[in-house]
C-alpha atoms as a PDB file:
ATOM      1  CA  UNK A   1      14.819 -42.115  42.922  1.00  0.00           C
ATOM      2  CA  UNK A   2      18.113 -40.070  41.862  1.00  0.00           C
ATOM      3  CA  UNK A   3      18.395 -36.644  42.437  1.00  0.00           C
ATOM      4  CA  UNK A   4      17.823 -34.987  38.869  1.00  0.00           C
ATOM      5  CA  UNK A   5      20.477 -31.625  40.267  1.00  0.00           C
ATOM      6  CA  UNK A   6      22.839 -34.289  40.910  1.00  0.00           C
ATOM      7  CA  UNK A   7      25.110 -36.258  37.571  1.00  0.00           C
ATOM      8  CA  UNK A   8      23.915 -39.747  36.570  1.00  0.00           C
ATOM      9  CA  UNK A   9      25.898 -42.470  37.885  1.00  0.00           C
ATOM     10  CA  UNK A  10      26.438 -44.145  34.822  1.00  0.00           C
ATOM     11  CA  UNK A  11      27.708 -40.922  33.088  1.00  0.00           C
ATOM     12  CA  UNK A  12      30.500 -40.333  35.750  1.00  0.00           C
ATOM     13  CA  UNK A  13      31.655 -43.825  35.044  1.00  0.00           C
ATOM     14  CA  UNK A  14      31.886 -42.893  31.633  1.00  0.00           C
ATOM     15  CA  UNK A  15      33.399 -39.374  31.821  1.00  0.00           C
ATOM     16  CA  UNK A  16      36.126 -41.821  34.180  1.00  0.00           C
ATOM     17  CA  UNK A  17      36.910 -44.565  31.537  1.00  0.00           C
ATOM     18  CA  UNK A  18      37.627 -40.943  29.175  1.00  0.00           C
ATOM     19  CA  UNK A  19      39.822 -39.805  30.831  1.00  0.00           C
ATOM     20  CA  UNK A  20      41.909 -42.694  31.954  1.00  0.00           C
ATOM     21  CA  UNK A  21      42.265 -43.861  28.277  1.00  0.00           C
ATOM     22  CA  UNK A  22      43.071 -40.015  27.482  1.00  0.00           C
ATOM     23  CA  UNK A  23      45.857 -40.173  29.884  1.00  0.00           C
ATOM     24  CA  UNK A  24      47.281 -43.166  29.055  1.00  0.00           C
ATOM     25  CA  UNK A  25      47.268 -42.759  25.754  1.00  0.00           C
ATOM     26  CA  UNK A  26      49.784 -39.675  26.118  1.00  0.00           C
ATOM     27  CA  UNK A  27      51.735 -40.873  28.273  1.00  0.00           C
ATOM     28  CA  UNK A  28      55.305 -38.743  27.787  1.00  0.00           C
ATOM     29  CA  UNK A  29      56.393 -35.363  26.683  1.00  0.00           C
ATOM     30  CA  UNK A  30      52.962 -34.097  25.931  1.00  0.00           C
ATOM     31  CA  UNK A  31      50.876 -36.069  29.059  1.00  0.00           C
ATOM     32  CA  UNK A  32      50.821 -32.913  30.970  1.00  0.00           C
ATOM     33  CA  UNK A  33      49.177 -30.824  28.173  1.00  0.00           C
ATOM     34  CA  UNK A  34      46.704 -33.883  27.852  1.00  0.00           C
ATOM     35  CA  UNK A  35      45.709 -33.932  30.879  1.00  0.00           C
ATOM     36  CA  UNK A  36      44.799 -30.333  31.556  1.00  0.00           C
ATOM     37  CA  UNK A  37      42.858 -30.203  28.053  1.00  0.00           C
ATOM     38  CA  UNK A  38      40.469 -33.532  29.507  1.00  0.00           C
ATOM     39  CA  UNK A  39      40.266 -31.993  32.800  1.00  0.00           C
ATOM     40  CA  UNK A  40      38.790 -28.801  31.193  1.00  0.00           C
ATOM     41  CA  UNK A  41      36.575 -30.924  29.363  1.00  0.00           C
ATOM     42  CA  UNK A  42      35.263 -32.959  32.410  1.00  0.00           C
ATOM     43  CA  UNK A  43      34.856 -29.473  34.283  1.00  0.00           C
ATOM     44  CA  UNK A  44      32.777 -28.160  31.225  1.00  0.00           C
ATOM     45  CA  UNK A  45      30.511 -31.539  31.558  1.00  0.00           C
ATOM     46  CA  UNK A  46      29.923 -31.195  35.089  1.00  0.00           C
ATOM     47  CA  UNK A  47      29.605 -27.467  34.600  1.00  0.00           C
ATOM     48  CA  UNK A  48      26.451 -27.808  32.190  1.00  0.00           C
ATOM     49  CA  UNK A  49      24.722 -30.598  34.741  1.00  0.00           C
ATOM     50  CA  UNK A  50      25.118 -27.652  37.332  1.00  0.00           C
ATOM     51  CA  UNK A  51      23.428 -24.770  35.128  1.00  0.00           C
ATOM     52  CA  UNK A  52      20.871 -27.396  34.418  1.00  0.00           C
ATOM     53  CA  UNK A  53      20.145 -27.571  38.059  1.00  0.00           C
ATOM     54  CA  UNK A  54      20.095 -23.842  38.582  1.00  0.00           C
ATOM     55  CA  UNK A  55      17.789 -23.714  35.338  1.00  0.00           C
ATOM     56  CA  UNK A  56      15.271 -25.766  36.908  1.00  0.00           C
ATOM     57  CA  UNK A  57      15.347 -23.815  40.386  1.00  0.00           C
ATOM     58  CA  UNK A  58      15.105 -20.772  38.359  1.00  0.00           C
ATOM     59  CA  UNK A  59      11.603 -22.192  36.575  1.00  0.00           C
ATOM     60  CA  UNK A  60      10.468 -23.588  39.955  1.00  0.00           C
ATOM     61  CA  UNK A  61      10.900 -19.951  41.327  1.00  0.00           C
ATOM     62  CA  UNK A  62       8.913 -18.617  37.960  1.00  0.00           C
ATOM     63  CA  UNK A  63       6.136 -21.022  39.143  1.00  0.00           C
ATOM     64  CA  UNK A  64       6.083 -20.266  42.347  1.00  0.00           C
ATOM     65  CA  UNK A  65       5.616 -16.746  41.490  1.00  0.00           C
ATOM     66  CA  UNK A  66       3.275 -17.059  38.931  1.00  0.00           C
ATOM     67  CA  UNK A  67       0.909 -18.749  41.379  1.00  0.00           C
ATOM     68  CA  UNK A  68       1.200 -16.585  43.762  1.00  0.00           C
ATOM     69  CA  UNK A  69       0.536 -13.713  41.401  1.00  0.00           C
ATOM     70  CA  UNK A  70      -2.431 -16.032  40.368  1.00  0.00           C
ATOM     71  CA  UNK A  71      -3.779 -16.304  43.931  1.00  0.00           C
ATOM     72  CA  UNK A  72      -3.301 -12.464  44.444  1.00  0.00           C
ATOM     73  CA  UNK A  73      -5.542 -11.759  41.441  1.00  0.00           C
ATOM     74  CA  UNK A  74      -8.295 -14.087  42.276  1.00  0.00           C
ATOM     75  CA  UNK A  75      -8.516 -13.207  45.764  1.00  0.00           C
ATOM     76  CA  UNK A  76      -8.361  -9.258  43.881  1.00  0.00           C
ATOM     77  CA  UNK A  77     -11.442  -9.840  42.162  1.00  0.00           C
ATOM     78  CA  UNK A  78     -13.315 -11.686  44.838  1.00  0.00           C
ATOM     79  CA  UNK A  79     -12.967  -8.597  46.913  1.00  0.00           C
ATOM     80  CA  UNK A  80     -13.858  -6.021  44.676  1.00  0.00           C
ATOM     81  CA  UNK A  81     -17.020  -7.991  43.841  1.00  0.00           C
ATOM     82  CA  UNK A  82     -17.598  -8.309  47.554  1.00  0.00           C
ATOM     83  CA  UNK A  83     -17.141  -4.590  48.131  1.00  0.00           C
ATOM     84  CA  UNK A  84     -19.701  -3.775  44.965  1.00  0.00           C
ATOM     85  CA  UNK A  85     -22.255  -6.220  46.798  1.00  0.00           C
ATOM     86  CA  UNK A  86     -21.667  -4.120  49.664  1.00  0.00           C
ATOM     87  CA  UNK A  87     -22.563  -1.009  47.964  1.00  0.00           C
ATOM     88  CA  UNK A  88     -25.812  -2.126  46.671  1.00  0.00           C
ATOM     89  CA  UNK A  89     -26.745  -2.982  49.860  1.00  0.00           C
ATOM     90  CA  UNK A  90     -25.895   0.050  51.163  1.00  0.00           C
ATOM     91  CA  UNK A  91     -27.784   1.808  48.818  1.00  0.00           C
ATOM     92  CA  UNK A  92     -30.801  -0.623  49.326  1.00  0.00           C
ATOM     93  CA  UNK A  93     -31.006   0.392  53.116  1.00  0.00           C
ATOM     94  CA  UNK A  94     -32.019   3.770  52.419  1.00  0.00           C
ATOM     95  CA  UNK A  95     -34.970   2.648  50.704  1.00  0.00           C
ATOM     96  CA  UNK A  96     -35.950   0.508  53.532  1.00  0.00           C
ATOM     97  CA  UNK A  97     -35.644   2.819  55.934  1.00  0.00           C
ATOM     98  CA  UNK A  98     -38.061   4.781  53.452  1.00  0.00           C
ATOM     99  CA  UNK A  99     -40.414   1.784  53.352  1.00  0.00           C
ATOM    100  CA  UNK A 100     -40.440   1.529  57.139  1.00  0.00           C
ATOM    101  CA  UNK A 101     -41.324   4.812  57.976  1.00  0.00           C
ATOM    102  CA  UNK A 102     -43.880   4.751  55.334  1.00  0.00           C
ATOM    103  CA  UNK A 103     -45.593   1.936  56.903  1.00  0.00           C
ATOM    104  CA  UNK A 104     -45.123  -0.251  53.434  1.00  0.00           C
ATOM    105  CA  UNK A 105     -42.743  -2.669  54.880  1.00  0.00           C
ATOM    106  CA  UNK A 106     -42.318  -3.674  58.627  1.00  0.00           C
ATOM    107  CA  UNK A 107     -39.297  -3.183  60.868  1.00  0.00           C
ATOM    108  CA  UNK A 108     -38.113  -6.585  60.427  1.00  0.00           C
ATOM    109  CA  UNK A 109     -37.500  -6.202  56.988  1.00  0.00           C
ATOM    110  CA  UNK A 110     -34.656  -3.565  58.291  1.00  0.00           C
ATOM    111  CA  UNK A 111     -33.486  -6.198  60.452  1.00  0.00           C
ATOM    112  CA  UNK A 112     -32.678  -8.397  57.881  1.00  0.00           C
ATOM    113  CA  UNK A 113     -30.898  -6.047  55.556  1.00  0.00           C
ATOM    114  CA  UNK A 114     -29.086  -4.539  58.519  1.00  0.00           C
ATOM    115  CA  UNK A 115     -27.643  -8.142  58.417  1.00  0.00           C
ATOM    116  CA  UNK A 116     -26.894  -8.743  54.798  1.00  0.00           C
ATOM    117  CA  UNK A 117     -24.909  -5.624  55.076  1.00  0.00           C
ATOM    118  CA  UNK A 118     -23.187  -6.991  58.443  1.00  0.00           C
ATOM    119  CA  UNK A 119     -22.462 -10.333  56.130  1.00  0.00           C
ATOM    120  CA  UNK A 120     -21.256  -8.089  53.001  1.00  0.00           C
ATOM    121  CA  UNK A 121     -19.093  -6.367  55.522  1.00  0.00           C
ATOM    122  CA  UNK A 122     -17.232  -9.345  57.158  1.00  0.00           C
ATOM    123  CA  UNK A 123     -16.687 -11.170  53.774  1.00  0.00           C
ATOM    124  CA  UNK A 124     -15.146  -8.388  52.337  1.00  0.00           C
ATOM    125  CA  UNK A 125     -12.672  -8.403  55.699  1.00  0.00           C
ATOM    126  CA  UNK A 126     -12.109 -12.110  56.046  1.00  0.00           C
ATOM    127  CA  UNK A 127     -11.040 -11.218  52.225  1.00  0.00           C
ATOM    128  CA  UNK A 128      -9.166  -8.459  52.742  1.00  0.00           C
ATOM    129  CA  UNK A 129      -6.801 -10.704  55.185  1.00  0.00           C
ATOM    130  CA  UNK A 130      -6.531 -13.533  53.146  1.00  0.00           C
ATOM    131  CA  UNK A 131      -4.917 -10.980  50.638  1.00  0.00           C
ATOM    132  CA  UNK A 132      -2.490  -9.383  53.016  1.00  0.00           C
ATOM    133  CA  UNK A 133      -1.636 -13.027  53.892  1.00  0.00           C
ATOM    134  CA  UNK A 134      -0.873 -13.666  50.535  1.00  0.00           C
ATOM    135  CA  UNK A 135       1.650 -11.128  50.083  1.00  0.00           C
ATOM    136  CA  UNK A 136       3.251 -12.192  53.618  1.00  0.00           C
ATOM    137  CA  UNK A 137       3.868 -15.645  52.213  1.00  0.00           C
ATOM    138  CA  UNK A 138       3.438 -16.260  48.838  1.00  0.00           C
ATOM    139  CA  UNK A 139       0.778 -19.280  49.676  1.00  0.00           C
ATOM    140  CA  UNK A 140      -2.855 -20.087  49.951  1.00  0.00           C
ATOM    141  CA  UNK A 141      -4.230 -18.494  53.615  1.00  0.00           C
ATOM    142  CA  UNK A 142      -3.735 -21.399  56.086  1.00  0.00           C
ATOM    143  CA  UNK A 143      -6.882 -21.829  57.786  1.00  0.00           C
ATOM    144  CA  UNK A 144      -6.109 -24.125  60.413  1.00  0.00           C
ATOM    145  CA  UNK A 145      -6.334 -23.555  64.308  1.00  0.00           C
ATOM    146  CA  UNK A 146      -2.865 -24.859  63.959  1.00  0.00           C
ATOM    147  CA  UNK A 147      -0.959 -22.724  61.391  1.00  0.00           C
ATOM    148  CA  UNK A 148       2.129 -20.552  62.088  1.00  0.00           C
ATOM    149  CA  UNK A 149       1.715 -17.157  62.597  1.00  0.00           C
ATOM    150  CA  UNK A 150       2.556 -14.907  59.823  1.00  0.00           C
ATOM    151  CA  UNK A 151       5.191 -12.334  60.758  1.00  0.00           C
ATOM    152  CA  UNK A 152       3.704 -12.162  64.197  1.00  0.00           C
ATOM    153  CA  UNK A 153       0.597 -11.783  62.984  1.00  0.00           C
ATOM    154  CA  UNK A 154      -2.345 -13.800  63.789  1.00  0.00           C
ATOM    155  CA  UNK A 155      -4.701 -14.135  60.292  1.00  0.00           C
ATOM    156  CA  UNK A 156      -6.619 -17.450  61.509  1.00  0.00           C
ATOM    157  CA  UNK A 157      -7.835 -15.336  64.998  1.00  0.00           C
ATOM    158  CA  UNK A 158      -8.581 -12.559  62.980  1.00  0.00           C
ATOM    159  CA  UNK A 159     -10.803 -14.137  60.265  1.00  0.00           C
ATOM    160  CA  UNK A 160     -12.477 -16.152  63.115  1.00  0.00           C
ATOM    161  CA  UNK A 161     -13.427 -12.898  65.194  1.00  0.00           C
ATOM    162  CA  UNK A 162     -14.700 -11.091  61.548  1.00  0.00           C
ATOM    163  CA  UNK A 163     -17.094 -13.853  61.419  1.00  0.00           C
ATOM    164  CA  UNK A 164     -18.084 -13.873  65.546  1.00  0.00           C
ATOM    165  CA  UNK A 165     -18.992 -10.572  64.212  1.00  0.00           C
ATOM    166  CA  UNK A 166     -21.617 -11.462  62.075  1.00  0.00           C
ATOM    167  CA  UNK A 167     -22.838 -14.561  64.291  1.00  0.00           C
ATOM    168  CA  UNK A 168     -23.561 -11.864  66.984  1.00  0.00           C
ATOM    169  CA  UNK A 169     -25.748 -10.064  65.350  1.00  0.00           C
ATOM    170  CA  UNK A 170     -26.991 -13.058  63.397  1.00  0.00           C
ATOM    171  CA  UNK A 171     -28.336 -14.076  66.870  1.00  0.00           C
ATOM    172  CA  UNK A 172     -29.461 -11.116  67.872  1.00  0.00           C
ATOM    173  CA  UNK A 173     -31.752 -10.570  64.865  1.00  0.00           C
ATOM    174  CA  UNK A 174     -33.081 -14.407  65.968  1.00  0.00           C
ATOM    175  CA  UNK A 175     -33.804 -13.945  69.141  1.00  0.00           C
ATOM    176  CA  UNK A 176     -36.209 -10.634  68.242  1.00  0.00           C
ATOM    177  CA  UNK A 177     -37.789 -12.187  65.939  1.00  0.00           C
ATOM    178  CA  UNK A 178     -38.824 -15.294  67.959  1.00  0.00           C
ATOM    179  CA  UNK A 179     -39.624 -12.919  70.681  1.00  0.00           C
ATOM    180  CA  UNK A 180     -41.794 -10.940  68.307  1.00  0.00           C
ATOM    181  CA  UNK A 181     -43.121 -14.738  67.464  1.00  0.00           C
ATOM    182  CA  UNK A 182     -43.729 -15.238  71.387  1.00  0.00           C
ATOM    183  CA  UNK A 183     -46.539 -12.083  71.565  1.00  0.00           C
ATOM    184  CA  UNK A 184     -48.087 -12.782  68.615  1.00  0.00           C
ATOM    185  CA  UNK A 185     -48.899 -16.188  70.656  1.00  0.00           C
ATOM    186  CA  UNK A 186     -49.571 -14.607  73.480  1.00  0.00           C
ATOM    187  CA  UNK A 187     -51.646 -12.237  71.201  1.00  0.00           C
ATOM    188  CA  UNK A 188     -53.633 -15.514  69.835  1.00  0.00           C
ATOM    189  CA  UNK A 189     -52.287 -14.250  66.198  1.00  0.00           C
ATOM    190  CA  UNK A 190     -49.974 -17.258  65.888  1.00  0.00           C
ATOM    191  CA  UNK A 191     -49.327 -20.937  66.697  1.00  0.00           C
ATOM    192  CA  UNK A 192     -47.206 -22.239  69.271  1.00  0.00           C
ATOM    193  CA  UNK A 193     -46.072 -24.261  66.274  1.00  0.00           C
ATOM    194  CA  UNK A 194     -44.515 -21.223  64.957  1.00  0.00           C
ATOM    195  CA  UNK A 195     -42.486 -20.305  67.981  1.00  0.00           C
ATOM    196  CA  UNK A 196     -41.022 -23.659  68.254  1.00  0.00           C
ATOM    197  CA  UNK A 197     -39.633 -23.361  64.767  1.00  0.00           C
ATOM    198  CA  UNK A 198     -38.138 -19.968  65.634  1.00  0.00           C
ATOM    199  CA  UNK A 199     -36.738 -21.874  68.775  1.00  0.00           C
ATOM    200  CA  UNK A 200     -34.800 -24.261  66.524  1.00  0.00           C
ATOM    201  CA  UNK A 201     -33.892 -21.140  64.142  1.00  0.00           C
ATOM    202  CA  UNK A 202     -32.098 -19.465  67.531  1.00  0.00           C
ATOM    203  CA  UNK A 203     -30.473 -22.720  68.552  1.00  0.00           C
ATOM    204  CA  UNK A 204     -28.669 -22.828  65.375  1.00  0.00           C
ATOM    205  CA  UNK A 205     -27.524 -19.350  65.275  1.00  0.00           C
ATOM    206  CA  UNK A 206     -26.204 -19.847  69.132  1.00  0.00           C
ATOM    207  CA  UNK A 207     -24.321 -22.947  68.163  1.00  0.00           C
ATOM    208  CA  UNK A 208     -22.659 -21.181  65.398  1.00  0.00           C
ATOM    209  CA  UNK A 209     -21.527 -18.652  67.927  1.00  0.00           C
ATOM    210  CA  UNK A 210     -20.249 -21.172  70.414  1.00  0.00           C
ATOM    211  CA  UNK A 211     -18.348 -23.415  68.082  1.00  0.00           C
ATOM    212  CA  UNK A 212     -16.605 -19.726  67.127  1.00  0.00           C
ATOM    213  CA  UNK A 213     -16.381 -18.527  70.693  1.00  0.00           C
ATOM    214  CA  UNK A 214     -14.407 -22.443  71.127  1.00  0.00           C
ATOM    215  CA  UNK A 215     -12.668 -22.106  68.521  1.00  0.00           C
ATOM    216  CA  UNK A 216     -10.762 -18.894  69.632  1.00  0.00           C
ATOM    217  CA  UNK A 217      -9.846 -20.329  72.729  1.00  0.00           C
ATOM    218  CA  UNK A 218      -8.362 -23.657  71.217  1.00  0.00           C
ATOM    219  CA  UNK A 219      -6.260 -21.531  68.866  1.00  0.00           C
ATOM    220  CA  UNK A 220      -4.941 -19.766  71.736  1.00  0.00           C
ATOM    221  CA  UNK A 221      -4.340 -23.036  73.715  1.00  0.00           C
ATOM    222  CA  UNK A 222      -2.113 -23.841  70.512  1.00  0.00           C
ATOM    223  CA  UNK A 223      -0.269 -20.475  70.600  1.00  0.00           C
ATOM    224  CA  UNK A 224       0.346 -20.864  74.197  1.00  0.00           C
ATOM    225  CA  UNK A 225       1.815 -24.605  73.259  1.00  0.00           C
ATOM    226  CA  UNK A 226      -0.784 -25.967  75.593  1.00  0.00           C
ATOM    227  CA  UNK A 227      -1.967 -28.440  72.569  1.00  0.00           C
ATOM    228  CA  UNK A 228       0.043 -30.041  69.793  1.00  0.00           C
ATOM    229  CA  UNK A 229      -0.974 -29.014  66.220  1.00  0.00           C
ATOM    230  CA  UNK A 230      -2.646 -32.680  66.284  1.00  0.00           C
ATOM    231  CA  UNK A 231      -4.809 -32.062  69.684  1.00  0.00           C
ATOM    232  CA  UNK A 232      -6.283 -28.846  68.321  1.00  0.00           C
ATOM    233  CA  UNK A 233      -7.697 -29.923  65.244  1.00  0.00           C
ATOM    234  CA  UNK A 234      -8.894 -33.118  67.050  1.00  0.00           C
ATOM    235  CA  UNK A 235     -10.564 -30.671  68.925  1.00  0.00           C
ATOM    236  CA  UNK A 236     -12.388 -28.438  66.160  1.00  0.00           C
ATOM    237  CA  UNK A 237     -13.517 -31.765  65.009  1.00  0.00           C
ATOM    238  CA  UNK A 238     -14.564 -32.639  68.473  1.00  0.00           C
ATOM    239  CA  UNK A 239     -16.774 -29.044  68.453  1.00  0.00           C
ATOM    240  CA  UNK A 240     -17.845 -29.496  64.967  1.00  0.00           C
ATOM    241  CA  UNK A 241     -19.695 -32.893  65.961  1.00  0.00           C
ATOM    242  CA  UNK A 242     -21.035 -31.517  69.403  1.00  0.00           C
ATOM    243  CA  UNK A 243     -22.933 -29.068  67.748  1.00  0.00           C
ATOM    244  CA  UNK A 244     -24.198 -31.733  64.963  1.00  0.00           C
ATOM    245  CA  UNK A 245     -25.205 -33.618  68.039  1.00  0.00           C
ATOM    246  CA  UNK A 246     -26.860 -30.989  69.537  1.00  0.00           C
ATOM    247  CA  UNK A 247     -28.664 -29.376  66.780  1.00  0.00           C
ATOM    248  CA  UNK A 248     -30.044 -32.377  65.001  1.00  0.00           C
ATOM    249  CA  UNK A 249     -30.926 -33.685  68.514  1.00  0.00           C
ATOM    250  CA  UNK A 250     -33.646 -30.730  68.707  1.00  0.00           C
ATOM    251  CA  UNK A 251     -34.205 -31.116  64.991  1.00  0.00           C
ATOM    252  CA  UNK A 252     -35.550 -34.748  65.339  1.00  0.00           C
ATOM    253  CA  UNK A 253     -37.427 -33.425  68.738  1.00  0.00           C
ATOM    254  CA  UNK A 254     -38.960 -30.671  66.646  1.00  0.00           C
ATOM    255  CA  UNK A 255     -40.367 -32.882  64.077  1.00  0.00           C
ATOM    256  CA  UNK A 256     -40.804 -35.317  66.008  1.00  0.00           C
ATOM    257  CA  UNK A 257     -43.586 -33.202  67.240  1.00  0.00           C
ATOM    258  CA  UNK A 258     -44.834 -32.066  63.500  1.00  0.00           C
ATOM    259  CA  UNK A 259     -45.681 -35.615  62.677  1.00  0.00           C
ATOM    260  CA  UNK A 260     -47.774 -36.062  65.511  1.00  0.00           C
ATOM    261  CA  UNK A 261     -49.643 -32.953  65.022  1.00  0.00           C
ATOM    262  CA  UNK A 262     -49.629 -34.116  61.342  1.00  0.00           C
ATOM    263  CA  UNK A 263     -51.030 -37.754  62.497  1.00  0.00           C
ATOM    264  CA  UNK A 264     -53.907 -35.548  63.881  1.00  0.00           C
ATOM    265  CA  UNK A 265     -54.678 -33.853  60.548  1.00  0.00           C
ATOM    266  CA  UNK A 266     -54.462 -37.344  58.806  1.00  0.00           C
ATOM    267  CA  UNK A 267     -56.990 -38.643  61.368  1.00  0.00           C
ATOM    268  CA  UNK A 268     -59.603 -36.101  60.776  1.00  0.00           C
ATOM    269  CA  UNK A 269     -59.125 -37.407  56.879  1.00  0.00           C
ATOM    270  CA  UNK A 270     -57.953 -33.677  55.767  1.00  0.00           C
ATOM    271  CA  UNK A 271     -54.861 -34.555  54.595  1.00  0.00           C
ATOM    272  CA  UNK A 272     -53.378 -38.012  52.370  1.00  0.00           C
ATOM    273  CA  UNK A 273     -51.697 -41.000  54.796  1.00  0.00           C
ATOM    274  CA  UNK A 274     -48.874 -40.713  52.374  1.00  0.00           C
ATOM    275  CA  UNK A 275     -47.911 -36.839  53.277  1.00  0.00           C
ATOM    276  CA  UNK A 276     -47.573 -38.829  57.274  1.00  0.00           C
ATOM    277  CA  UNK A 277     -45.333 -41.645  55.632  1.00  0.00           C
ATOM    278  CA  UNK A 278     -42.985 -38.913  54.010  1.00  0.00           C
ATOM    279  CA  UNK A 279     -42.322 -37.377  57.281  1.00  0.00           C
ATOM    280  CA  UNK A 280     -41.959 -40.276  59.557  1.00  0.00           C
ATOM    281  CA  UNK A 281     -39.380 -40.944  56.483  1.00  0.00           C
ATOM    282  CA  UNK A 282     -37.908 -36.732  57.538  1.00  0.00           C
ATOM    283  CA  UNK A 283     -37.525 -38.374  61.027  1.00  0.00           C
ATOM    284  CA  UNK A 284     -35.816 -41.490  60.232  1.00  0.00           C
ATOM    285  CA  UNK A 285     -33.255 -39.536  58.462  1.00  0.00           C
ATOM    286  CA  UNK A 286     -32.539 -37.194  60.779  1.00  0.00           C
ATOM    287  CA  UNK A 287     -32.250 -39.796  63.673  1.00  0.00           C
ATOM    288  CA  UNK A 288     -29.575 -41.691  61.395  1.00  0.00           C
ATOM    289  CA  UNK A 289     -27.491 -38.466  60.932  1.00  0.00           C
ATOM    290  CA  UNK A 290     -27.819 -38.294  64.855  1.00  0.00           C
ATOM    291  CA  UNK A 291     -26.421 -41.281  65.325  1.00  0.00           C
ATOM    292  CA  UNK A 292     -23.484 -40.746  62.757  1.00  0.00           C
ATOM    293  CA  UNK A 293     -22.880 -37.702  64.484  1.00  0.00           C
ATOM    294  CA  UNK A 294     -22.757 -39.160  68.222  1.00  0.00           C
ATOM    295  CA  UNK A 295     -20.601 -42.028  66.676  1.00  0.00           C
ATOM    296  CA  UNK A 296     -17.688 -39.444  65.389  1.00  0.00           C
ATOM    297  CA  UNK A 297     -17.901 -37.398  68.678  1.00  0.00           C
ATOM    298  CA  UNK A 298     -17.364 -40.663  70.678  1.00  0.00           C
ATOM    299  CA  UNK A 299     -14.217 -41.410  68.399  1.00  0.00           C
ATOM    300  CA  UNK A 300     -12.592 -38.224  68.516  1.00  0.00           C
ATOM    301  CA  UNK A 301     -13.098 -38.144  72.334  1.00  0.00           C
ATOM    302  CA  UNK A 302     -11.391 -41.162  72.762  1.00  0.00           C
ATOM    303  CA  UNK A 303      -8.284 -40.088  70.468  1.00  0.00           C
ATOM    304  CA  UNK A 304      -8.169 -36.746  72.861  1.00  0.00           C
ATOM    305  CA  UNK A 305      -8.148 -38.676  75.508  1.00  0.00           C
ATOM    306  CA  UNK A 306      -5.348 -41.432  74.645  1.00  0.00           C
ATOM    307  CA  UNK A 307      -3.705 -38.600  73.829  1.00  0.00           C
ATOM    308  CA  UNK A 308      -3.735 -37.164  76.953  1.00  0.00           C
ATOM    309  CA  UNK A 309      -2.985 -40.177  78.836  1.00  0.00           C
ATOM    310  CA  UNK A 310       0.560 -40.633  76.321  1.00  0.00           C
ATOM    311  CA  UNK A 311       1.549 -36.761  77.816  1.00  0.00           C
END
């Protein structure tokens, strides 16, 4: 396809026929005159094709900053709204705290709004950067392990370490309430049932900080020019399926066990043998996501490792 700054082919050959038949035509006393008058016409033509071309880089640059004032003011708005929501919660912890002390609510409810102000918090960072990336660049934030830095700066390290953040203390809050779980067993006030569900609860929330905690370090690999752009997403992929492996691995285990305290209930005729069939069904599912999962880690392993091998 032509380039539209440069003429059309078939109008040069035209604008040549001109003005050969304009200069042999007045051929003699006046051919000098002639010429010059259908040069300054041919240099008008080509003149207007070039303002044509600087038109149309002048409206690409128009776009290009509309949509970046476009992004700017969406990204504006999200972050006000996110700093409002963070206000309200704010303002909401008092009145637990109130609550607690009051003995209407217990501590865990703090726990939990602690959090959602934690969350609040890092959105309105992980915000706040893609902004100031914005103005750096003029583009959407690149999220990738391997984008370019941005005037030195590191935004995809940064974003990732506002989130570790939160997954820290997500985990945290977990792992006291499942030990909270664990004496209320040991207390005889609750199932082992119900610990094993907070087990499951904890394993996600770990994961989560893993695959961040990995994630770091294969960005830095990058930096360091360790890895090609290619080998460090292959290897967020790789980390994204390891922990679908490993948390619907303790999924299926978990119900696994459900249905066969479930079979028991069914037995003892308290409960329909279609409630059993729908979560032998729960099973089956999860088991086929399993494999899915175990399928695309075994592929991206072995693209890592041709990889390799080709260095």
């Amino acid at each position: 396809m032509p380039d539209r700054h440069e003429p059309d082919s078939r109008f040069v050959e035209r604008l040549e026929w001109q003005l050969g038949s304009e200069l042999r035509r007045q051929r003699g006393s006046n051919a000098h005159r002639s010429t010059f008058r259908a040069l300054k016409i041919a240099a008008l033509m080509l003149g207007s094709v070039g303002l044509g071309a600087a038109a149309m880089g002048a409206s690409q640059q128009l776009q290009e900053s509309w949509r970046r004032e476009l992004l700017e003011a969406r990204l504006e708005v999200q972050l006000q709204l996110a700093q409002q929501r963070l206000a309200v919660q704010l303002d909401a912890i008092g009145l637990t705290r109130q609550q607690v002390e009051q003995g209407v609510v217990s501590d865990r409810e703090l726990l939990y709004v602690e959090l959602q102000i934690e969350q609040a918090e890092a959105d309105a960072t992980v915000l706040q950067l893609e902004l100031e990336e914005i103005r750096l660049t003029g583009r959407e934030p690149a999220g990738e392990l391997s984008s370019p830095l941005v005037d030195g700066r590191d935004f995809v390290s940064e974003r990732i370490q506002a989130r570790m953040a939160v997954a820290r203390r997500h985990l945290d809050v977990r792992e006291r309430t499942r030990e909270r779980a664990r004496q209320q067993v040991d207390l005889g006030i609750a199932s082992e049932r119900e610990l094993q569900a907070h087990d499951l609860v904890v394993t996600e929330a770990e994961l989560t900080l893993e695959s961040l905690a990995k994630q770091l370090e294969v960005r830095q690999a990058y930096l360091d020019e360790e890895i090609t752009a290619v080998e460090a997403e292959l290897r967020l992929l790789e980390m994204e399926a390891e922990n679908r492996v490993a948390l619907l691995d303790r999924r299926r285990q978990y119900f696994e066990l459900e249905l066969e305290r479930f079979q028991d209930v069914i037995d003892a005729g308290a409960v329909h043998p279609t409630a059993a069939a729908q979560m032998r069904t729960q099973v089956a599912e999860i088991d086929a996501e399993l494999r899915l999962a175990q399928q695309e880690l075994e592929i991206v392993r072995r693209e890592l490792e041709r990889r390799a091998a080709e260095r």
